[in-house]
N, C-alpha and C. Protein backbone atom coordinates (compact mmCIF):
# COMPACT_ATOMS: atom_id res chain seq x y z
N UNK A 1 0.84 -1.18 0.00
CA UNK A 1 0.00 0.00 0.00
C UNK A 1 0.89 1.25 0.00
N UNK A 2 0.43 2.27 -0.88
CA UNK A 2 1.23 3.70 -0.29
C UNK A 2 -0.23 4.59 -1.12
N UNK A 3 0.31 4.75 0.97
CA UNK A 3 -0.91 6.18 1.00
C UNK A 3 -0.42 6.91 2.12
N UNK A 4 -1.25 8.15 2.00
CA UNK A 4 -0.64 9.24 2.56
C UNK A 4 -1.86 9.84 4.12
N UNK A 5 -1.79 9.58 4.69
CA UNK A 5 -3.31 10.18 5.55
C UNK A 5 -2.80 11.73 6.08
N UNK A 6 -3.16 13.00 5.68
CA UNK A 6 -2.94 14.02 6.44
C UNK A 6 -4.31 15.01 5.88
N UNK A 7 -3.69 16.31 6.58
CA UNK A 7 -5.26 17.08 6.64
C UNK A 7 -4.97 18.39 5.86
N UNK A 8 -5.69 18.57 4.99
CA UNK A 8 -6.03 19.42 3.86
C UNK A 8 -5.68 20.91 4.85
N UNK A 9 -6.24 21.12 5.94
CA UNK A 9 -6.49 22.39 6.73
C UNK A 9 -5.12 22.74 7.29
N UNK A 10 -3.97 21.90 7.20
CA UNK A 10 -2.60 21.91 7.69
C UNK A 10 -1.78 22.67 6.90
N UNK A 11 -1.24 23.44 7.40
CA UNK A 11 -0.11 24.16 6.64
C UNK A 11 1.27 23.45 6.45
N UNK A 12 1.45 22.96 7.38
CA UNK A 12 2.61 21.88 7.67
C UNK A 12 2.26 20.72 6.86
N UNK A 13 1.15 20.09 6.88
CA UNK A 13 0.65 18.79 5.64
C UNK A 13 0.84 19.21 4.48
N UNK A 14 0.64 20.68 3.91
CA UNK A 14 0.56 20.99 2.68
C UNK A 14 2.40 21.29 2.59
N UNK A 15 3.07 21.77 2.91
CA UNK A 15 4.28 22.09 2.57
C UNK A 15 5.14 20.63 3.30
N UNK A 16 4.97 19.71 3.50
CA UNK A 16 5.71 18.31 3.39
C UNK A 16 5.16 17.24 2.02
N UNK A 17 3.66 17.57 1.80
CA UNK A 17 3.09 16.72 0.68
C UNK A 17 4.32 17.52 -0.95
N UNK A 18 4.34 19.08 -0.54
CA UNK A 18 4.92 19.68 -1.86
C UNK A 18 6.35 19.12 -1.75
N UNK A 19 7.06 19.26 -0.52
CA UNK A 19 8.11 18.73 -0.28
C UNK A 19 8.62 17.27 -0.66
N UNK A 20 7.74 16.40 -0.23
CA UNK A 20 7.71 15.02 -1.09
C UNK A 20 7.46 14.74 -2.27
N UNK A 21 7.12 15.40 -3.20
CA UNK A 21 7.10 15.31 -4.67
C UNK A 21 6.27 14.08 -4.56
N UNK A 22 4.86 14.15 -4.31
CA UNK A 22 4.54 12.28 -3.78
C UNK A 22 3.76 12.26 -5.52
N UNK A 23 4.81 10.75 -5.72
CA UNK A 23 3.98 10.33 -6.75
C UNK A 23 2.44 9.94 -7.48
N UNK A 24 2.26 9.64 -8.34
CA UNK A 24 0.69 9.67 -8.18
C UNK A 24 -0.04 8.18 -8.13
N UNK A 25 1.05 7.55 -7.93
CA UNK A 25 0.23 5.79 -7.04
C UNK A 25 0.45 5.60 -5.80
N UNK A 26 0.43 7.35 -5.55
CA UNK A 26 0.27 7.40 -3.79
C UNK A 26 -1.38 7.68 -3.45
N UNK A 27 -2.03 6.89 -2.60
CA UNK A 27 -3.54 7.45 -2.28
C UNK A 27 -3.02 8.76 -1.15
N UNK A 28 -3.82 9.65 -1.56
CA UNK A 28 -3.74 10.82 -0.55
C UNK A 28 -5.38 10.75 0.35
N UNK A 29 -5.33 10.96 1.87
CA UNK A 29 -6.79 11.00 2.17
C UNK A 29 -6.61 11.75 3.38
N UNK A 30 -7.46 13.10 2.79
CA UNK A 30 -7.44 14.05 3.96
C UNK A 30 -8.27 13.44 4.56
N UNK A 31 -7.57 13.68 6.30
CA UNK A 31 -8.62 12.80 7.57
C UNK A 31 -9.86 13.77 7.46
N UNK A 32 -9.81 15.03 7.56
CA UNK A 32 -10.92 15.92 8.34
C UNK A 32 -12.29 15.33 7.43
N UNK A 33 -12.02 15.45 5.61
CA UNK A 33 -13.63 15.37 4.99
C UNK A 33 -13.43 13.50 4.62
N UNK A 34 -12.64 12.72 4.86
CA UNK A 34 -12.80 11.29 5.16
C UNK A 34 -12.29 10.43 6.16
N UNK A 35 -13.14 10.38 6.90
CA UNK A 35 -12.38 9.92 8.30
C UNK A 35 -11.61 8.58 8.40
N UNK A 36 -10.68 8.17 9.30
CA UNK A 36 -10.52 7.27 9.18
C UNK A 36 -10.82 5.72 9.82
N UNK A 37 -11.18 4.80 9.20
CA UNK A 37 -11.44 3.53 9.76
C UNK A 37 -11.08 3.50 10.56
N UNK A 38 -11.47 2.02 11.43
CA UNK A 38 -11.33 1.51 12.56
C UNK A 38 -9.88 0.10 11.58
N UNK A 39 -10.41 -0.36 10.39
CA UNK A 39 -9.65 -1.23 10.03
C UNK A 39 -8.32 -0.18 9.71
N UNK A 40 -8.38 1.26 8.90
CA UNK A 40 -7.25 1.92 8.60
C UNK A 40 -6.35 1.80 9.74
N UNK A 41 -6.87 1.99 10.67
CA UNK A 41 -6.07 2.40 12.25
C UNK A 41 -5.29 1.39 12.59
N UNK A 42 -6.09 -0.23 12.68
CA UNK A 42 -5.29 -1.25 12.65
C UNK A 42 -4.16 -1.81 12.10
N UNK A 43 -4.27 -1.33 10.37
CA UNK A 43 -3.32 -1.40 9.05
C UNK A 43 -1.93 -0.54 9.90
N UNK A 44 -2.53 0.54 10.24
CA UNK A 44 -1.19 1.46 10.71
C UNK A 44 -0.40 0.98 11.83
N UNK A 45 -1.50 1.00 13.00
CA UNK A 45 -1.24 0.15 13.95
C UNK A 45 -0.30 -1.10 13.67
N UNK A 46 -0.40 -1.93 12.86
CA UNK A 46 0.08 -3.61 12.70
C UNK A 46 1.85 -2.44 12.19
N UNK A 47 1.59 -1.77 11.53
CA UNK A 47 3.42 -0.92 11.03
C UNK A 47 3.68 -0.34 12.20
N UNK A 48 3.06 0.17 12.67
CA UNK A 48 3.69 1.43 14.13
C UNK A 48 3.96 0.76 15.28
N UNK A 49 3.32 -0.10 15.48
CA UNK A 49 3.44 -1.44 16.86
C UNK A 49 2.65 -0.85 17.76
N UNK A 50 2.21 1.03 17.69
CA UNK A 50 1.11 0.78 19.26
C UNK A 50 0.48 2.24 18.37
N UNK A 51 -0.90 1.94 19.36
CA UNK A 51 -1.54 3.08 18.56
C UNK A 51 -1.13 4.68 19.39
N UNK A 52 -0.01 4.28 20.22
CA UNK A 52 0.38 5.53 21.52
C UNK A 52 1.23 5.95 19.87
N UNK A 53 2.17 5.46 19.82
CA UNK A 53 2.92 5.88 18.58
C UNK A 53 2.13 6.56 17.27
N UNK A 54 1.04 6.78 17.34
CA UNK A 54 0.85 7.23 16.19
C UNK A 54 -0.63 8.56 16.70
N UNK A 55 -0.41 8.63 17.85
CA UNK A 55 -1.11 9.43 18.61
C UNK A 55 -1.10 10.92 19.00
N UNK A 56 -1.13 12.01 18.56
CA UNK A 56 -0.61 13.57 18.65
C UNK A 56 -1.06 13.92 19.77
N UNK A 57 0.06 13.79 20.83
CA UNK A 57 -0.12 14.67 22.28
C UNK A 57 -0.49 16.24 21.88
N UNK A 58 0.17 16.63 20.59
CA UNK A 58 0.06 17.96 20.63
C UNK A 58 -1.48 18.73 20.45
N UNK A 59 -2.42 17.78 20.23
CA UNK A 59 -3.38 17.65 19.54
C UNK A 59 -4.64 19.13 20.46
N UNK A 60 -4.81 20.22 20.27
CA UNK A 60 -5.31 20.99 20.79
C UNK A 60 -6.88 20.07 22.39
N UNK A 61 -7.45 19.15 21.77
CA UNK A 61 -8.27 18.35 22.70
C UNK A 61 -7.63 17.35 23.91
N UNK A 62 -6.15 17.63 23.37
CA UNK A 62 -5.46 16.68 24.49
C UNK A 62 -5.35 17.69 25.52
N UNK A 63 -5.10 18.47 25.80
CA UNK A 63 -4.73 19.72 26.51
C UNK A 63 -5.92 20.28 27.39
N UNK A 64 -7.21 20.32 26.10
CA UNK A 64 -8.41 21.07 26.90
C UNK A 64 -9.17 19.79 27.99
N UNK A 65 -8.84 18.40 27.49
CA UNK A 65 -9.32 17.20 27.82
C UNK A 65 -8.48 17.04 29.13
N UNK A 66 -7.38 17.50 29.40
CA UNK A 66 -6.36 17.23 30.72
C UNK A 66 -6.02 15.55 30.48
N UNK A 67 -5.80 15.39 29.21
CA UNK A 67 -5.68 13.76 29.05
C UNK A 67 -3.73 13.48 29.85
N UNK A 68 -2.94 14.72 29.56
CA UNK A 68 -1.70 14.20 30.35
C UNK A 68 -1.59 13.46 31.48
N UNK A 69 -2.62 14.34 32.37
CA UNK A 69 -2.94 13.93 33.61
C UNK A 69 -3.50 12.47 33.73
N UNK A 70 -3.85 11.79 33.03
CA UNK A 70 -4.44 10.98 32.64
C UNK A 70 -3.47 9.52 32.37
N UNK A 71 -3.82 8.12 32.68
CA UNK A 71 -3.49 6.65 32.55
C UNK A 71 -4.29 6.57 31.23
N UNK A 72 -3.39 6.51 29.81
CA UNK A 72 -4.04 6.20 28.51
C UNK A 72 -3.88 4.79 28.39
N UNK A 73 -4.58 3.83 28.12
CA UNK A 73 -4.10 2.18 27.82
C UNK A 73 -4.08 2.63 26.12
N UNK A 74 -3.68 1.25 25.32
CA UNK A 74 -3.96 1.44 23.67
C UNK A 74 -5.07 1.59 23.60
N UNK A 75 -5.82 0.52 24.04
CA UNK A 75 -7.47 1.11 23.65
C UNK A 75 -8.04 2.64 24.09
N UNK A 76 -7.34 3.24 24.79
CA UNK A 76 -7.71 4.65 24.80
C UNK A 76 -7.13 5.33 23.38
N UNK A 77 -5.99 5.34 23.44
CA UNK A 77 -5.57 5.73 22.26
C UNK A 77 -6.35 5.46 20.91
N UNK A 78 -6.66 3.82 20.72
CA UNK A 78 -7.16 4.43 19.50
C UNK A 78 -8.59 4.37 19.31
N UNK A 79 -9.65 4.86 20.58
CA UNK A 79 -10.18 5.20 20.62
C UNK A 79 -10.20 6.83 20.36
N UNK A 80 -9.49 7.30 20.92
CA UNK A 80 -9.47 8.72 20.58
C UNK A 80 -8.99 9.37 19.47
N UNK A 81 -8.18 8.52 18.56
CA UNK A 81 -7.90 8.71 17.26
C UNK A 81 -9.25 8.66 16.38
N UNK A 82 -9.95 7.38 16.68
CA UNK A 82 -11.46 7.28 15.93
C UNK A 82 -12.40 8.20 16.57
N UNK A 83 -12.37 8.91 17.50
CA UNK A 83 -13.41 9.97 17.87
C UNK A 83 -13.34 10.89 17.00
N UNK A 84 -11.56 11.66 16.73
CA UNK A 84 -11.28 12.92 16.52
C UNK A 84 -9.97 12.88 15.88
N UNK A 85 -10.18 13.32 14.88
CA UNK A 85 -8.14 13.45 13.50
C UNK A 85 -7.75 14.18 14.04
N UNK A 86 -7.81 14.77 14.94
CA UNK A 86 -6.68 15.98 15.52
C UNK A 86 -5.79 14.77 16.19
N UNK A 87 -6.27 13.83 16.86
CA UNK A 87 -5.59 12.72 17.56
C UNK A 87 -4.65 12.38 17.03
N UNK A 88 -4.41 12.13 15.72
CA UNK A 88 -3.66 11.36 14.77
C UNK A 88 -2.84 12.06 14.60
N UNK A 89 -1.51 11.58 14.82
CA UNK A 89 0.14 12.06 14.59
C UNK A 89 -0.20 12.44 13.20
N UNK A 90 0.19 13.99 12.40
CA UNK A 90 0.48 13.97 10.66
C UNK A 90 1.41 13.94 10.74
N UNK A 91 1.74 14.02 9.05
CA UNK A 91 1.09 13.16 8.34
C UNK A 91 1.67 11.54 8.71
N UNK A 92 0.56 10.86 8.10
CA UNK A 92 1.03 9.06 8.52
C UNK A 92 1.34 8.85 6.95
N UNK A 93 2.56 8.27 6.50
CA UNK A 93 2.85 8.13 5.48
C UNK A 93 3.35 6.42 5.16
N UNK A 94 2.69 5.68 3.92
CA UNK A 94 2.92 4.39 4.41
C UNK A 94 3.44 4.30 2.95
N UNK A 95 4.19 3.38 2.94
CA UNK A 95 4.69 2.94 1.44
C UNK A 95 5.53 1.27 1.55
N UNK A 96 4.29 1.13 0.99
CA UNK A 96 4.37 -0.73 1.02
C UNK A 96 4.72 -1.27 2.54
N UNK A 97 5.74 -1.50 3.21
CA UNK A 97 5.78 -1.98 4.66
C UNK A 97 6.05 -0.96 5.53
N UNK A 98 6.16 0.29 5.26
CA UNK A 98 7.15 1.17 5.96
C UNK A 98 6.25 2.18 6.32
N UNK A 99 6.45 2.58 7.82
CA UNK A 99 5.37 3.74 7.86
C UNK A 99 5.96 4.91 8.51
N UNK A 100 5.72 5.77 8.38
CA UNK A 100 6.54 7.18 8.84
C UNK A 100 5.26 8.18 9.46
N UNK A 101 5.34 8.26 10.57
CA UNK A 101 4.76 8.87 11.09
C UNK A 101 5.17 10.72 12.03
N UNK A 102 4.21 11.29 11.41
CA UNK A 102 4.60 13.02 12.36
C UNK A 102 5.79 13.85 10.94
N UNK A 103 6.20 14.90 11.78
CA UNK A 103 6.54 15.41 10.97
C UNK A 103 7.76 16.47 10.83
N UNK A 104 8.87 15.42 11.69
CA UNK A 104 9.88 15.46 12.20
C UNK A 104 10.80 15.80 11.06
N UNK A 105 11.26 16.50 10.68
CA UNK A 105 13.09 17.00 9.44
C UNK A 105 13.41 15.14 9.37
N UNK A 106 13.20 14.82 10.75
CA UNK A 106 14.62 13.38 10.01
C UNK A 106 13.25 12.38 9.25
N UNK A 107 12.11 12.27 10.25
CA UNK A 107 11.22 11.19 9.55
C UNK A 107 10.53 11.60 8.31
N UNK A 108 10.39 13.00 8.00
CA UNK A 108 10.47 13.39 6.25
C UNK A 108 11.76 12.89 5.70
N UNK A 109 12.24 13.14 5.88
CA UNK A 109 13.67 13.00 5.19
C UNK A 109 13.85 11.06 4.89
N UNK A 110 13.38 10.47 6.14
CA UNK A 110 13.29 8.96 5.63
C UNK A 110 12.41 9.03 4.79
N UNK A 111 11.17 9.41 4.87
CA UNK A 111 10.27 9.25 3.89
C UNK A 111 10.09 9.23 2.52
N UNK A 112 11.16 10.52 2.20
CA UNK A 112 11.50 11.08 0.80
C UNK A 112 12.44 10.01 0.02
N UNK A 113 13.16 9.32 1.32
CA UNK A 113 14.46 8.29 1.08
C UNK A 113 13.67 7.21 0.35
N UNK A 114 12.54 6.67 1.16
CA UNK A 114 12.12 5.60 0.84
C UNK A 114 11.33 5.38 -0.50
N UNK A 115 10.97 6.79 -0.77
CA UNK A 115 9.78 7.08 -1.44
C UNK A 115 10.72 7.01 -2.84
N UNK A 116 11.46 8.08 -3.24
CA UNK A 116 12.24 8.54 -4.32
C UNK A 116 13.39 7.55 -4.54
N UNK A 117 13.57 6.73 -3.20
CA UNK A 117 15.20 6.02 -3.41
C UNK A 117 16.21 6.46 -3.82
């Protein structure tokens, strides 16, 4: 599979998608106007190993929610990813086994590696 999950409304999604030159047998799917599965989550999940890993602390509802304060198990996590895409680390970038998650200089930079070779 290579697809791309990030959010149209991101300024940061839009200037890493231009940045990646992403080819066009990449699926692109903005979360906000198509949400994502419960099976998508798993797909990512089975590459990321926990759904904490693919989870955005930074996420404006984590903060107003006092979730720090908070004992998250996985099933919290990806429960709260399927409530709300702000949850979801951007962009999640998958290409065939490999998944790159957030939107870190070095994990673009793998991404572009893997992607362009």
């Amino acid at each position: 599979m290579k697809k791309i999950y990030y959010l149209s409304t991101c300024d940061t999604c839009k200037k890493i998608l231009n940045e990646l030159d992403v080819p066009s047998d990449f699926i692109l799917q903005d979360i906000k106007t198509d949400a994502i599965t419960e099976t998508q989550l798993e797909e990512m999940k089975a590459l990321a190993g926990s759904f904490e890993s693919l989870f955005s602390k930074r996420a404006r509802l984590y903060k107003e929610r006092d979730l720090k304060n908070k004992t998250l198990t996985e099933q919290d996590y990806k429960e709260l990813i399927l409530e709300h895409y702000t949850f979801l680390k951007r962009p999640v970038i998958i290409n065939k086994e490999e998944i790159f998650i957030g939107n870190s200089k070095k994990t673009i930079a793998s991404a572009k590696e893997s992607i362009h070779g």
